[in-house]
C-alpha atoms as a PDB file:
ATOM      1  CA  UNK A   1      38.499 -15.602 -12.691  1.00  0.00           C
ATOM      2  CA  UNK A   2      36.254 -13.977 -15.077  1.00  0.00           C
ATOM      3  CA  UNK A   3      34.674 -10.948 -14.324  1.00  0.00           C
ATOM      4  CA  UNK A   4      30.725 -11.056 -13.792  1.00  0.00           C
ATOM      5  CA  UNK A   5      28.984  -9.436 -16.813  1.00  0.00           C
ATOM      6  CA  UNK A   6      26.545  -6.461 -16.515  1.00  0.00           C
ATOM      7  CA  UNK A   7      22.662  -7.523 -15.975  1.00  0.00           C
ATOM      8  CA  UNK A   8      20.258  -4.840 -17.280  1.00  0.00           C
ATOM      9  CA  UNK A   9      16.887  -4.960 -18.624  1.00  0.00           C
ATOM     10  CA  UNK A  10      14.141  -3.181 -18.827  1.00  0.00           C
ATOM     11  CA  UNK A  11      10.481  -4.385 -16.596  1.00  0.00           C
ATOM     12  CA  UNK A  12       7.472  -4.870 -18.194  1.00  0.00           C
ATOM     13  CA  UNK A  13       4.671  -6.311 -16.712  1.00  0.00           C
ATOM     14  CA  UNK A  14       3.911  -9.852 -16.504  1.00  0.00           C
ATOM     15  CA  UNK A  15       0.939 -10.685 -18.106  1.00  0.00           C
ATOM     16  CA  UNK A  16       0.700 -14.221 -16.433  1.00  0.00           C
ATOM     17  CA  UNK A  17       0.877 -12.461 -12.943  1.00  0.00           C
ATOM     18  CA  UNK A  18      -2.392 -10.402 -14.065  1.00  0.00           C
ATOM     19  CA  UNK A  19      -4.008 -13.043 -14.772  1.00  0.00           C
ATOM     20  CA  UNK A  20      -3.272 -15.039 -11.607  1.00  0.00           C
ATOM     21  CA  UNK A  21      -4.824 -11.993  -9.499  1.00  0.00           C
ATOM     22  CA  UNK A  22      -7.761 -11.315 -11.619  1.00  0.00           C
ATOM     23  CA  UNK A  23      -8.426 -14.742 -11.553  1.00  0.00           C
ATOM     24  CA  UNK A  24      -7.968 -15.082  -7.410  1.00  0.00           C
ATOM     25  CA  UNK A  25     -10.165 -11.615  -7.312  1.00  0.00           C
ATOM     26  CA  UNK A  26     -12.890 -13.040  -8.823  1.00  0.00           C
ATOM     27  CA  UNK A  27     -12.438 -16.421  -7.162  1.00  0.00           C
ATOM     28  CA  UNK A  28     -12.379 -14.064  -3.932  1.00  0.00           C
ATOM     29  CA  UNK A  29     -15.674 -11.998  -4.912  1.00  0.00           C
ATOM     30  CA  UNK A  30     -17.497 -15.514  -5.740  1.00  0.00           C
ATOM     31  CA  UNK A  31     -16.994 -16.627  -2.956  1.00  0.00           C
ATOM     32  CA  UNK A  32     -17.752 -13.440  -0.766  1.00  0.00           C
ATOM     33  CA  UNK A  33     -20.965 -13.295  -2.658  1.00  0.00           C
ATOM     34  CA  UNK A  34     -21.770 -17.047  -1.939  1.00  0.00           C
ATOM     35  CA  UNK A  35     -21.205 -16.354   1.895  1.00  0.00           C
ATOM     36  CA  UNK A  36     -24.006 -16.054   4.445  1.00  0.00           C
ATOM     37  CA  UNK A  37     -22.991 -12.535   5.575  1.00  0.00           C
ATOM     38  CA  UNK A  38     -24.926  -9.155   5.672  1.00  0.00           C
ATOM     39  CA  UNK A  39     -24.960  -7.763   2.344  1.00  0.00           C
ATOM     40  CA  UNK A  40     -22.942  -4.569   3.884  1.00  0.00           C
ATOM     41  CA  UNK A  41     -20.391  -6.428   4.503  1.00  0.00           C
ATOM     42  CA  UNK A  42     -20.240  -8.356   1.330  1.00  0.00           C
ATOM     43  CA  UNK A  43     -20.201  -4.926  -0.077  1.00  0.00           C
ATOM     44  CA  UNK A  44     -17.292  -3.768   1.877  1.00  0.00           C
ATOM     45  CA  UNK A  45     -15.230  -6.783   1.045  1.00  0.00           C
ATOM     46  CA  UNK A  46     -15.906  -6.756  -3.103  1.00  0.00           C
ATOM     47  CA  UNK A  47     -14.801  -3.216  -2.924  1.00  0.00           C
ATOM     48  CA  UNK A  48     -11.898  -4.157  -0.817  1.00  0.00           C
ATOM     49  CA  UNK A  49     -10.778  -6.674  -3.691  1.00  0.00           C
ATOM     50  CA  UNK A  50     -11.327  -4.275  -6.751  1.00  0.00           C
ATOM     51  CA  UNK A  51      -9.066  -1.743  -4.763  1.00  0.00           C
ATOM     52  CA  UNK A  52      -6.259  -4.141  -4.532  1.00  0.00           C
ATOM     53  CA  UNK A  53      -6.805  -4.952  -8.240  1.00  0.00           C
ATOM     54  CA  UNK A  54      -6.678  -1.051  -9.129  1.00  0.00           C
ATOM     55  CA  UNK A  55      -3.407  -0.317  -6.686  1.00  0.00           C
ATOM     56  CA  UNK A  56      -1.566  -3.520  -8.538  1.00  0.00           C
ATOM     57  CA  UNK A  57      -2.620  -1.960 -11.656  1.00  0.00           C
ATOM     58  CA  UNK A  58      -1.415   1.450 -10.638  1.00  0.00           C
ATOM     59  CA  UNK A  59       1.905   0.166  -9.255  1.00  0.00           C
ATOM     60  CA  UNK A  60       2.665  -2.148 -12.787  1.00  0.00           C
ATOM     61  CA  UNK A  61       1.693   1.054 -14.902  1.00  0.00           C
ATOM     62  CA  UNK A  62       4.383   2.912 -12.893  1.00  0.00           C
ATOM     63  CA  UNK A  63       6.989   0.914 -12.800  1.00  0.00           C
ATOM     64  CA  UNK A  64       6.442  -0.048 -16.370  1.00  0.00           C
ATOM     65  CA  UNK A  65       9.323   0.774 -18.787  1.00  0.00           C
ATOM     66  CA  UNK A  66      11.803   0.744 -16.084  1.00  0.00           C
ATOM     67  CA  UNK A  67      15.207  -0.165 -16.550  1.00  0.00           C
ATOM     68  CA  UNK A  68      17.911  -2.207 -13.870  1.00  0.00           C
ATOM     69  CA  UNK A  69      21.171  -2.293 -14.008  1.00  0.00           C
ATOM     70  CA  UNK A  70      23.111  -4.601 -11.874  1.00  0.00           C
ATOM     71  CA  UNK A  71      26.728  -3.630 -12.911  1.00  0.00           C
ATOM     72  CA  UNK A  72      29.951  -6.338 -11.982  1.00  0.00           C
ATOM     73  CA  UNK A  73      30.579  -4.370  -8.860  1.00  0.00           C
ATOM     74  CA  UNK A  74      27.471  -5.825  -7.523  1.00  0.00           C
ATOM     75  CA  UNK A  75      25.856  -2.443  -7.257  1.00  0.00           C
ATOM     76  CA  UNK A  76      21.690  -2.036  -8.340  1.00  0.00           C
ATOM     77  CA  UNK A  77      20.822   1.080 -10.692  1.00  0.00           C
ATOM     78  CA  UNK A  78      17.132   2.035 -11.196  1.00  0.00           C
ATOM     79  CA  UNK A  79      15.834   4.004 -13.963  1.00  0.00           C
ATOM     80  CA  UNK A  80      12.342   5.170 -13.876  1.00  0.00           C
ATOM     81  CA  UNK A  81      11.160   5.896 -17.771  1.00  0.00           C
ATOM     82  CA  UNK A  82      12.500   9.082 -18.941  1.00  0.00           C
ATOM     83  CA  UNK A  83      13.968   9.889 -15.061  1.00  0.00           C
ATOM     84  CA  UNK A  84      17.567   9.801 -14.407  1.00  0.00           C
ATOM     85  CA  UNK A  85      19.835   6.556 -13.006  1.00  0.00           C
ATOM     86  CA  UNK A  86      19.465   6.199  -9.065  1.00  0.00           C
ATOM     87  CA  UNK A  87      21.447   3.505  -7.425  1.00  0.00           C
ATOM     88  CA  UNK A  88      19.367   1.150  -5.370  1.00  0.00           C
ATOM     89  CA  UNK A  89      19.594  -1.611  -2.549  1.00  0.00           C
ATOM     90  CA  UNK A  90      18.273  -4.712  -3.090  1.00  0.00           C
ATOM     91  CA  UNK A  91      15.976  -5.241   0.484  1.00  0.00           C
ATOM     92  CA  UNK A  92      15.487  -9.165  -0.316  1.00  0.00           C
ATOM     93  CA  UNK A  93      14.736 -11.901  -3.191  1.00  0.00           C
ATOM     94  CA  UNK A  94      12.041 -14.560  -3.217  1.00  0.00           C
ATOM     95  CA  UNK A  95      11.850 -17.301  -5.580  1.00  0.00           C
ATOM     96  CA  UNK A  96       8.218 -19.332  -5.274  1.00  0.00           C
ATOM     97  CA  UNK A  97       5.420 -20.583  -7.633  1.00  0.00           C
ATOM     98  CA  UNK A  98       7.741 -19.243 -11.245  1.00  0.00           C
ATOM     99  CA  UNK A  99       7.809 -15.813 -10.123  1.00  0.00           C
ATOM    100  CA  UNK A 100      11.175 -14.286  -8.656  1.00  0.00           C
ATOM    101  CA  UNK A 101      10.146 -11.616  -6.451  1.00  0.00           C
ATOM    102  CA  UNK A 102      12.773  -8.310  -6.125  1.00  0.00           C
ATOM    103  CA  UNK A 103      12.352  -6.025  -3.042  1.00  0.00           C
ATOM    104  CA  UNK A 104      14.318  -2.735  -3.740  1.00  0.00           C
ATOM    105  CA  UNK A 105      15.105   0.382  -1.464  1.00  0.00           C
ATOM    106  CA  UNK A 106      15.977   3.626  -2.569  1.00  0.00           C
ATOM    107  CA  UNK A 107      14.036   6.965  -2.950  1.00  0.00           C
ATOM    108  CA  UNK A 108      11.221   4.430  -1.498  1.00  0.00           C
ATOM    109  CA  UNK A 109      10.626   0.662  -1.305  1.00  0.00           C
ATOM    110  CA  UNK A 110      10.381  -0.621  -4.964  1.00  0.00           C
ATOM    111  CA  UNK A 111       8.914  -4.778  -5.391  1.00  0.00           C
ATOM    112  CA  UNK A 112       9.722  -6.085  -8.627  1.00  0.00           C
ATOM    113  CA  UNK A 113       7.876  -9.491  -9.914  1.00  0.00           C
ATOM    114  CA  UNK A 114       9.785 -10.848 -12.399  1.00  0.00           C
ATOM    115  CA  UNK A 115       8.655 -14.094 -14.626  1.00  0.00           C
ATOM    116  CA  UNK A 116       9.484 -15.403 -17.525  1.00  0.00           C
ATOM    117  CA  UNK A 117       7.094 -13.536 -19.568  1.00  0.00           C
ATOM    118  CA  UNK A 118       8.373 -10.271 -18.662  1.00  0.00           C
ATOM    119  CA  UNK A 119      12.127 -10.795 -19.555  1.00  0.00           C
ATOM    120  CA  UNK A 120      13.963 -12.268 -22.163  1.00  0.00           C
ATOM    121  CA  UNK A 121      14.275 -15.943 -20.859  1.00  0.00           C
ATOM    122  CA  UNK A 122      18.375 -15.476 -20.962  1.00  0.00           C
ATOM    123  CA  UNK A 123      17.951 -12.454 -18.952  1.00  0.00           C
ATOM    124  CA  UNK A 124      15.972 -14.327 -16.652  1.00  0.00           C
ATOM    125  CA  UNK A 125      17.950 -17.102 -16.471  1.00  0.00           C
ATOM    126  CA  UNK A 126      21.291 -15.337 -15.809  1.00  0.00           C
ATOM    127  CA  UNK A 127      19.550 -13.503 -12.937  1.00  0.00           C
ATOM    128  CA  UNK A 128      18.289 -15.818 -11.020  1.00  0.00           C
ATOM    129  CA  UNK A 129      21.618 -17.891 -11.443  1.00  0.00           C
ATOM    130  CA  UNK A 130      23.480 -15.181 -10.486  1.00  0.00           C
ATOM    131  CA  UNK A 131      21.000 -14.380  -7.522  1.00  0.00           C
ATOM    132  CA  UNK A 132      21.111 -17.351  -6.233  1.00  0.00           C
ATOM    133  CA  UNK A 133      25.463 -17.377  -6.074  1.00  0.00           C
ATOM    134  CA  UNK A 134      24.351 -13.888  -3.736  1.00  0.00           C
ATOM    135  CA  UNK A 135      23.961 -13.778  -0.081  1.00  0.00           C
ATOM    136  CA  UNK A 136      24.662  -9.887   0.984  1.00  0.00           C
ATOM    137  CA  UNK A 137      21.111  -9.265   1.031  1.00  0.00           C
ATOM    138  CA  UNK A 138      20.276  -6.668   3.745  1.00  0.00           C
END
């Protein structure tokens, strides 16, 4: 049997996930807006939107430039840009809608959303293939 080749890339940010949210925020604030609710509240909830917009931003501009490694042995490697390797555990996988969803733990909890606009399409391809042959997840 061969041996199961090396996976590493490096994440980048999917552009067509940004656009999905900022499209469902300002869906959301439209229709918070268009509600018959004290203006207070209305308030409270636009603001509540805009700061899930800015903490997705801040998480994508951390993570970006990050490299994974998932070696033959099975074993996850995270390298935060210009940081040192850490070896990771991968918490759980989604697959729904396009978008393969990664759930990490190591120093801390680490979600990945992958598409196919933020790896090469092989690299994506030969992930969730080989993700899908996997069923140790934790």
């Amino acid at each position: 049997m061969k041996s199961v080749p090396t996976i590493a890339f490096e994440y980048r940010p999917s552009r067509r996930l940004r656009t999905l949210l900022v499209t469902l925020a300002v869906l959301a604030i439209i229709g918070v807006m268009a509600a018959a609710m004290p203006w207070w509240s209305q308030g409270l909830l636009v603001v509540m939107v805009v700061i899930g917009l800015w903490r997705y931003r801040q998480r994508e501009h951390r993570l970006a430039g990050c490299r994974l490694r998932w070696d033959s042995a099975g074993q996850w490697h995270l390298q935060a840009a210009g940081g040192q390797e850490r070896p990771v555990v991968l918490e759980g996988k989604a697959q729904q809608a396009g978008f393969l969803v990664l759930r990490f733990r190591g120093a801390r909890r680490v979600p990945l959303v992958l598409c196919s606009d933020n790896l090469e399409q092989t690299t994506y391809r030969h992930l969730r293939m080989r993700l899908s042959a996997t069923t140790d997840i934790v």
